[in-house]
N, C-alpha and C. Protein backbone atom coordinates (compact mmCIF):
# COMPACT_ATOMS: atom_id res chain seq x y z
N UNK A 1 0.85 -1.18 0.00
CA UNK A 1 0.00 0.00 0.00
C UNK A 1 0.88 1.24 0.00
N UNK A 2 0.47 2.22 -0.83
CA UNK A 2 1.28 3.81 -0.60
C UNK A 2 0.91 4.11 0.40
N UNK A 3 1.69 4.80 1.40
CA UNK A 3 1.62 5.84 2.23
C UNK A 3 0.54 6.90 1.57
N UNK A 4 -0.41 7.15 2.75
CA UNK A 4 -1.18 7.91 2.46
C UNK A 4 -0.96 8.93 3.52
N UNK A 5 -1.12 10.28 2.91
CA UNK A 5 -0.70 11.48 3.87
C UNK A 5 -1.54 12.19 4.65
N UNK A 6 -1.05 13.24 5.31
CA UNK A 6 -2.52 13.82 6.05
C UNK A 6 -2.76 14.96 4.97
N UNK A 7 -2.09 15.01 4.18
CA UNK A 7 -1.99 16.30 3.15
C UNK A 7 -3.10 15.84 2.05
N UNK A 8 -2.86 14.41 1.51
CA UNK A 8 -3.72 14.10 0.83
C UNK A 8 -5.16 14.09 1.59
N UNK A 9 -5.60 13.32 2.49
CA UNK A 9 -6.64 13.14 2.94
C UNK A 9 -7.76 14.37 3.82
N UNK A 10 -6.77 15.55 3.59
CA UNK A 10 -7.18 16.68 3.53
C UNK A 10 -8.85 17.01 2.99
N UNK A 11 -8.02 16.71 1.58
CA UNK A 11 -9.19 16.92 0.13
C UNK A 11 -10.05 16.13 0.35
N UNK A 12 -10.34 14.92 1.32
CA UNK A 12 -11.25 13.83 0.90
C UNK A 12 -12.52 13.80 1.41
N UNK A 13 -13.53 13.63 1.67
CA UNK A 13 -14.98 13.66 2.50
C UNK A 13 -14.72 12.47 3.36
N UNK A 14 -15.53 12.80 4.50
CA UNK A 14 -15.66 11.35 5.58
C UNK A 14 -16.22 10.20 4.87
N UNK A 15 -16.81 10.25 4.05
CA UNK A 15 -17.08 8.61 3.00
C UNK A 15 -15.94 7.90 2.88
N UNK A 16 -15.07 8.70 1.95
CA UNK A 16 -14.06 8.59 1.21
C UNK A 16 -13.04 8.19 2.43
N UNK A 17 -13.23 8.83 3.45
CA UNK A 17 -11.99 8.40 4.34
C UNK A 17 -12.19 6.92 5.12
N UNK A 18 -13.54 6.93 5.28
CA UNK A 18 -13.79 5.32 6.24
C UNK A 18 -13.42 4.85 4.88
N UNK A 19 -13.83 4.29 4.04
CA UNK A 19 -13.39 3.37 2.70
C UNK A 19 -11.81 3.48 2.66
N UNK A 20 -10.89 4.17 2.79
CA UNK A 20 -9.68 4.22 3.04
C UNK A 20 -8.97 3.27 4.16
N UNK A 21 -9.85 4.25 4.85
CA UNK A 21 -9.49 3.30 6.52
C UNK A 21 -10.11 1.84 6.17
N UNK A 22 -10.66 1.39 5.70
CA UNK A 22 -11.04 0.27 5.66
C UNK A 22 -9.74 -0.72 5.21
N UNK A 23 -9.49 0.32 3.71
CA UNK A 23 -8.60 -0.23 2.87
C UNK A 23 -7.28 -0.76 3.71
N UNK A 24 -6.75 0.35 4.37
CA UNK A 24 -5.71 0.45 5.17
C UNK A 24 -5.50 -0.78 6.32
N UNK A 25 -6.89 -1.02 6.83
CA UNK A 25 -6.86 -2.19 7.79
C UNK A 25 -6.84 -2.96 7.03
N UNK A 26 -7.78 -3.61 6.11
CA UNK A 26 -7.35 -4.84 5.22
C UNK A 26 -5.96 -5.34 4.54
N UNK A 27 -5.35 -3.92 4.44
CA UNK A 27 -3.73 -4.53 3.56
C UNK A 27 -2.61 -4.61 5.52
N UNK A 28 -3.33 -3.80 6.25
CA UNK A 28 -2.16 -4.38 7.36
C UNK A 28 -2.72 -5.66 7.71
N UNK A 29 -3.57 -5.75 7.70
CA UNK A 29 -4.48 -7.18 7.99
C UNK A 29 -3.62 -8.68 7.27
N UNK A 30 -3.45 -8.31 5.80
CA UNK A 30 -2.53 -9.27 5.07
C UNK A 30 -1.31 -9.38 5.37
N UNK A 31 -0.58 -7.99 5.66
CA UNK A 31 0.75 -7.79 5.53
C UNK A 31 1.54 -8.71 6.17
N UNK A 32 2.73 -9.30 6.00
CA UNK A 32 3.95 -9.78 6.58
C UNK A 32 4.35 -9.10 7.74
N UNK A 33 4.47 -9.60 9.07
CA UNK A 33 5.15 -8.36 9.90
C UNK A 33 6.28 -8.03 9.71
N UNK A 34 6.55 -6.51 10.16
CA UNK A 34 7.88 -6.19 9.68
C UNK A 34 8.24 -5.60 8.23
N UNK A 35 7.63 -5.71 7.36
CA UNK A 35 7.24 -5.88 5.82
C UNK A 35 7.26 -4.21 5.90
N UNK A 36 7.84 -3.78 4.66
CA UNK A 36 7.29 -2.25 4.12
C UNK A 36 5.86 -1.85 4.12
N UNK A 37 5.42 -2.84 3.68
CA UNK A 37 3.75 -2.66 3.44
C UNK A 37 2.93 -2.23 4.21
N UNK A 38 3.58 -3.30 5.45
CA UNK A 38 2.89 -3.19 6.87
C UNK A 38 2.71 -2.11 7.36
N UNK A 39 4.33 -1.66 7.25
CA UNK A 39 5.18 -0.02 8.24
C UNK A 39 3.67 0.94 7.46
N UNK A 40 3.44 1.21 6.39
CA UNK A 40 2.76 2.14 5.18
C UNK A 40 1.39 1.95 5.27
N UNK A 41 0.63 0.78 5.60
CA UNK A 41 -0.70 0.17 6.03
C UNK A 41 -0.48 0.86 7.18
N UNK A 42 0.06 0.56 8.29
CA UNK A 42 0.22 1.24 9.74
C UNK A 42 0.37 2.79 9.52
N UNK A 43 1.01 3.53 8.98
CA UNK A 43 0.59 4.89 8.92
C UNK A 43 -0.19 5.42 8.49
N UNK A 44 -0.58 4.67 7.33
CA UNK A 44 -1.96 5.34 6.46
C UNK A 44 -2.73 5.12 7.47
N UNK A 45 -3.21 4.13 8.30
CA UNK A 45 -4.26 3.76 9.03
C UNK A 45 -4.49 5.06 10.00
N UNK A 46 -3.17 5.05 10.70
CA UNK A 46 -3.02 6.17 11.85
C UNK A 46 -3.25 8.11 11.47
N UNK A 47 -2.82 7.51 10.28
CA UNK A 47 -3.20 9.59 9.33
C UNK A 47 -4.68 9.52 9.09
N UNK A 48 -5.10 8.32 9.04
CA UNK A 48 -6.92 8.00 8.42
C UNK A 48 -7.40 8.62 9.82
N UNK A 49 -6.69 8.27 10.97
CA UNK A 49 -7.71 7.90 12.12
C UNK A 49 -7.61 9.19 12.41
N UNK A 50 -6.28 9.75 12.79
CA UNK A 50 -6.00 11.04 12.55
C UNK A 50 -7.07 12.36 12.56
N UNK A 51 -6.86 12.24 10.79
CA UNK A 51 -7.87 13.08 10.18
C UNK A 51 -9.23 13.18 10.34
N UNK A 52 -9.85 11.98 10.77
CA UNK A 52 -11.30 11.95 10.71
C UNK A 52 -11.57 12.31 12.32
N UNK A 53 -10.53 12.26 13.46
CA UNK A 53 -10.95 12.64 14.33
C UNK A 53 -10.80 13.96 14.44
N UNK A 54 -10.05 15.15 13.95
CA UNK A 54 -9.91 16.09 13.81
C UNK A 54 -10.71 16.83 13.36
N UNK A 55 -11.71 16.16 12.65
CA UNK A 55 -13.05 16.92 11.80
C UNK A 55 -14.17 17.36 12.83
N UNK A 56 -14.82 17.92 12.60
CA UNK A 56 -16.31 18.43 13.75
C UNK A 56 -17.60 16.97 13.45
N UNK A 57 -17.67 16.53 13.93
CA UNK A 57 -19.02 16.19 14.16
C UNK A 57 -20.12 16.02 13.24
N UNK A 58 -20.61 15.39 12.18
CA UNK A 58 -21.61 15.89 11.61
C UNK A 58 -23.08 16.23 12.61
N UNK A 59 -23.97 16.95 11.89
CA UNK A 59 -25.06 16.87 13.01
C UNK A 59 -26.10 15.68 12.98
């Protein structure tokens, strides 16, 4: 998986970001431990979780 940034996920709507986060758990989910993939699944996950907690609330 690419590293996904907080820069990118900026631009994205909360749809778009759970479907990410999803993505993100499923490829660390596969990954090899230790693995590049993993390290990059593990941050994307953590910039996903990140970002969406940083947002307000919908009503």
């Amino acid at each position: 998986m690419k590293l996904v940034t907080r820069f990118e996920l900026a631009a994205k709507n909360e749809n778009e970001l759970r479907g990410l986060l999803r993505q993100a758990f499923n490829e660390l989910a596969k990954s090899a431990p230790h693995s590049h993939e993993r390290r990059n699944a593990l941050a994307s996950f953590e910039n996903i979780q990140s970002e969406l907690a940083s947002r307000p609330p919908c009503p």
